[in-house]
Protein backbone atom coordinates (compact mmCIF):
# COMPACT_ATOMS: atom_id res chain seq x y z
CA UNK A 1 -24.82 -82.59 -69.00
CA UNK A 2 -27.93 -84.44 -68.07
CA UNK A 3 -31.34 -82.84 -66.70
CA UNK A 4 -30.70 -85.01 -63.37
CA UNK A 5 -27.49 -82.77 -63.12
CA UNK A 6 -28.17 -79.18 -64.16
CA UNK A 7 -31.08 -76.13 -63.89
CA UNK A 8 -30.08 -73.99 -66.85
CA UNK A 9 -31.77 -71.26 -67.71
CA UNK A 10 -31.71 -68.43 -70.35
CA UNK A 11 -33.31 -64.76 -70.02
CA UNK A 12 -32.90 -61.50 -71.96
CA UNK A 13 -32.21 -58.51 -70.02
CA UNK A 14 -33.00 -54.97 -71.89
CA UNK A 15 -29.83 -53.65 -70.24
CA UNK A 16 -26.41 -53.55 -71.53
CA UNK A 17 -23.82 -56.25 -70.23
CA UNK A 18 -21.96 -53.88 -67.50
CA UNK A 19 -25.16 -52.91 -65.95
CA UNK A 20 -26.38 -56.98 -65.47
CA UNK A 21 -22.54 -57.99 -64.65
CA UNK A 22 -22.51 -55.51 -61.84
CA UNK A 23 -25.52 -56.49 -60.63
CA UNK A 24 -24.43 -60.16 -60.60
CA UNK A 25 -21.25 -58.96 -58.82
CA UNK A 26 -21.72 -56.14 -56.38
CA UNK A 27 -22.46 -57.57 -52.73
CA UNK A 28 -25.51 -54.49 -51.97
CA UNK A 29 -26.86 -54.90 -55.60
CA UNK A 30 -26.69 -59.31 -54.46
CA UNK A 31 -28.12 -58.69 -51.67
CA UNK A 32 -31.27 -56.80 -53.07
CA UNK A 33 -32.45 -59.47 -55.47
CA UNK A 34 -30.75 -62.90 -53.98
CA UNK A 35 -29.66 -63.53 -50.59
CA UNK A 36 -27.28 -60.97 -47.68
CA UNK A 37 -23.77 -61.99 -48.74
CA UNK A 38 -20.27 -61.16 -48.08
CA UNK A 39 -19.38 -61.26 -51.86
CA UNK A 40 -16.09 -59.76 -53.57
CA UNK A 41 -15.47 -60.37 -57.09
CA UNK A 42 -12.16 -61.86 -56.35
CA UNK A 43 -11.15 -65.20 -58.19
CA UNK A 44 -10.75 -68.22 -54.77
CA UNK A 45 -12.78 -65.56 -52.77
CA UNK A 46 -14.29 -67.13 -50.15
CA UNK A 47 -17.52 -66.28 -49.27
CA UNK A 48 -21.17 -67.32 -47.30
CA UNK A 49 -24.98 -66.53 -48.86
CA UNK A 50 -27.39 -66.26 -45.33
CA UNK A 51 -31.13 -65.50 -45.01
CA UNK A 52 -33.86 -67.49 -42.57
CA UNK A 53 -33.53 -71.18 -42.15
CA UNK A 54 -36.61 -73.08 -42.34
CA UNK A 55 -37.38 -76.83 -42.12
CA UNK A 56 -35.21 -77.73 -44.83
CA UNK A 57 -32.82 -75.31 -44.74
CA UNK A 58 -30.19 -74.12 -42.54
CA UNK A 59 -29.99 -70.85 -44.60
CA UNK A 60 -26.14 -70.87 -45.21
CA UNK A 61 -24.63 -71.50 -48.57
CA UNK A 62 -20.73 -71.75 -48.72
CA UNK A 63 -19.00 -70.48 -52.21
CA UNK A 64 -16.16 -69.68 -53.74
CA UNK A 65 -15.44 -67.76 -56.72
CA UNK A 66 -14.13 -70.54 -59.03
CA UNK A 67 -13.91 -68.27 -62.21
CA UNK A 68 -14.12 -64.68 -63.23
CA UNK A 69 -13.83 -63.03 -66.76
CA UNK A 70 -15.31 -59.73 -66.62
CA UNK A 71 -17.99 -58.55 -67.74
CA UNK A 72 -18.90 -62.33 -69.60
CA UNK A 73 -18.41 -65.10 -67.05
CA UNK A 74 -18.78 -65.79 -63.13
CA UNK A 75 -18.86 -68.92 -61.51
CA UNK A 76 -19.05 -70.35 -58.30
CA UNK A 77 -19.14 -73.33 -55.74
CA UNK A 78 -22.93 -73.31 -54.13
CA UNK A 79 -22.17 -75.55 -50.92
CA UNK A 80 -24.59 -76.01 -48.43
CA UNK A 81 -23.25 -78.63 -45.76
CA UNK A 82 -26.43 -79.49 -44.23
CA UNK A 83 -28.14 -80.90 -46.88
CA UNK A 84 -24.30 -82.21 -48.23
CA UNK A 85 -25.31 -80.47 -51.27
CA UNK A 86 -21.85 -79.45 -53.56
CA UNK A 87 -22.81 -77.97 -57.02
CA UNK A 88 -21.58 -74.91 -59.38
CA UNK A 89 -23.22 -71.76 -60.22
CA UNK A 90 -22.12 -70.38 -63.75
CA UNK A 91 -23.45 -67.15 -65.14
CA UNK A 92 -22.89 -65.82 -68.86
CA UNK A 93 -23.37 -62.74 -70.09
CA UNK A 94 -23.35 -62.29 -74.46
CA UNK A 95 -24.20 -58.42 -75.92
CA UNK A 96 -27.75 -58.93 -77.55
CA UNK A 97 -29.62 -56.65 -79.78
CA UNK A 98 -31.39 -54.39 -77.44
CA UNK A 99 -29.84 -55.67 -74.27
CA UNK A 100 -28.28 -58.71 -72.45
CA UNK A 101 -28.64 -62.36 -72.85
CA UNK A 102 -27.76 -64.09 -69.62
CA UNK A 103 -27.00 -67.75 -68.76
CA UNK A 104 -27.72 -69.59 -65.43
CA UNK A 105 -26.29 -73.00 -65.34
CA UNK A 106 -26.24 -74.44 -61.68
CA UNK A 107 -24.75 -78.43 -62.26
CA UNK A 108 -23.37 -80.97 -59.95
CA UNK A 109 -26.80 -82.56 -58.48
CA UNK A 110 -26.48 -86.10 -59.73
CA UNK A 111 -23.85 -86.98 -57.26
CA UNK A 112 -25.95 -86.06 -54.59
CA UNK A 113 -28.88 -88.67 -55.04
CA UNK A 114 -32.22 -87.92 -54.11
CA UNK A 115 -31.47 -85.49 -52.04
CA UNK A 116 -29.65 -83.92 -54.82
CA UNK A 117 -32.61 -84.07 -57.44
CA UNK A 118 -34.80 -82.65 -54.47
CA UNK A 119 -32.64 -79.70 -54.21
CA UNK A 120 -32.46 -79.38 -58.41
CA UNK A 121 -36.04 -79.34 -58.23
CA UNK A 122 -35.98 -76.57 -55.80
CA UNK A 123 -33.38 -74.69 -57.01
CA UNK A 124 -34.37 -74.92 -60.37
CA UNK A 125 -38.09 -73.20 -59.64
CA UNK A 126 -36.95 -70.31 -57.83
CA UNK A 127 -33.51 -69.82 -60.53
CA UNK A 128 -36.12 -69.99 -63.44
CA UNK A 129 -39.30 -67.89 -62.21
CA UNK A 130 -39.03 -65.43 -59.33
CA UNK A 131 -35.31 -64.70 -58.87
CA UNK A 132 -34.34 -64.47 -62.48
CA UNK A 133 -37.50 -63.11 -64.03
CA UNK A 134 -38.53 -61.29 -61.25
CA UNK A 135 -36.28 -60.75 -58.78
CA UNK A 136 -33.35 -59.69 -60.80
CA UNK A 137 -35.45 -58.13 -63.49
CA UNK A 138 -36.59 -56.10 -60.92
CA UNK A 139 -33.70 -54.53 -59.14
CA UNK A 140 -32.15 -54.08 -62.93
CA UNK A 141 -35.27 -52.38 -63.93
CA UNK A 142 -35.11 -49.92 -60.54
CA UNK A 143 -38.29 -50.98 -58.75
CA UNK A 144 -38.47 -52.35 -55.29
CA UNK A 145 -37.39 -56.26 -54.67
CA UNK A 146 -39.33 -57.37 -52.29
CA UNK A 147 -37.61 -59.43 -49.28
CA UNK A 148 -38.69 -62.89 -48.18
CA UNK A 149 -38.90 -65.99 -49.98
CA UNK A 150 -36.53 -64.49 -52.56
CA UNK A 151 -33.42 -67.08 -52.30
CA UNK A 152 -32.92 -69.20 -54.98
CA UNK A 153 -34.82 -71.76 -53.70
CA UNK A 154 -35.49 -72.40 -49.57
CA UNK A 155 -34.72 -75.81 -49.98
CA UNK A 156 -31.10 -76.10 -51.01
């Protein structure tokens, strides 16, 4: 996996695995630190991520739960047909002294050209600062998550 083709990115939670795996799989608990959702943690479930569209975003992204191993492994399809942008979102979850080490891997922009390395750009500034190590650390940590330009990234 190249850097044209993946965000990955690696934080510590000081919470134990079930506590980060629910919040990474509970539609309410989603919905506080990424995006309103209709999620169930069903594997081939279907479902949409919405907030505010802006100029370079319709704010819809299309997924589907592509794999599911409780409480160590989610992944899903991040489509967003507007922009023609069709990549994976993987999360991993491994017991770490003190708390949680989770994985973020979101792949699949190299096919997608420019546009594609636009949206990794994107993508990979809102995965790795405020929705990961603020967002999410957050809502796991019981304070308030503020609303707003929270998605991943408004341009994907």
């Amino acid at each position: 996996m190249n850097n044209d083709d993946a965000v990955v990115v690696d934080v510590f939670y000081p919470h134990p695995v079930q506590k980060v795996w629910q919040a990474l799989t509970r539609s309410d608990a989603i919905e506080a630190w990424l995006m309103p959702n209709d999620f169930e943690p069903r594997l081939g479930r279907a479902f949409t991520f919405h907030t505010a569209p802006d100029q370079n975003w319709n704010g819809m992204v299309d997924c589907e739960v592509v794999a599911l191993d409780e409480p160590r492994r989610l992944a899903y399809t991040w489509r967003n047909a507007a922009t023609q942008l069709d990549t994976l979102v993987t999360f991993t979850l491994e017991p770490a002294e003190g708390g949680t080490n989770l994985r973020l891997e979101h792949t699949g922009f190299a096919k997608s050209g420019k546009a594609g390395q636009f949206a990794r750009e994107g993508l990979g500034a809102g995965w790795n600062s405020r929705v990961l190590r603020e967002r999410l650390a957050g809502y796991l940590n019981g304070q308030p998550v503020p609303h707003g330009a929270g998605s991943a990234a408004g341009a994907a």
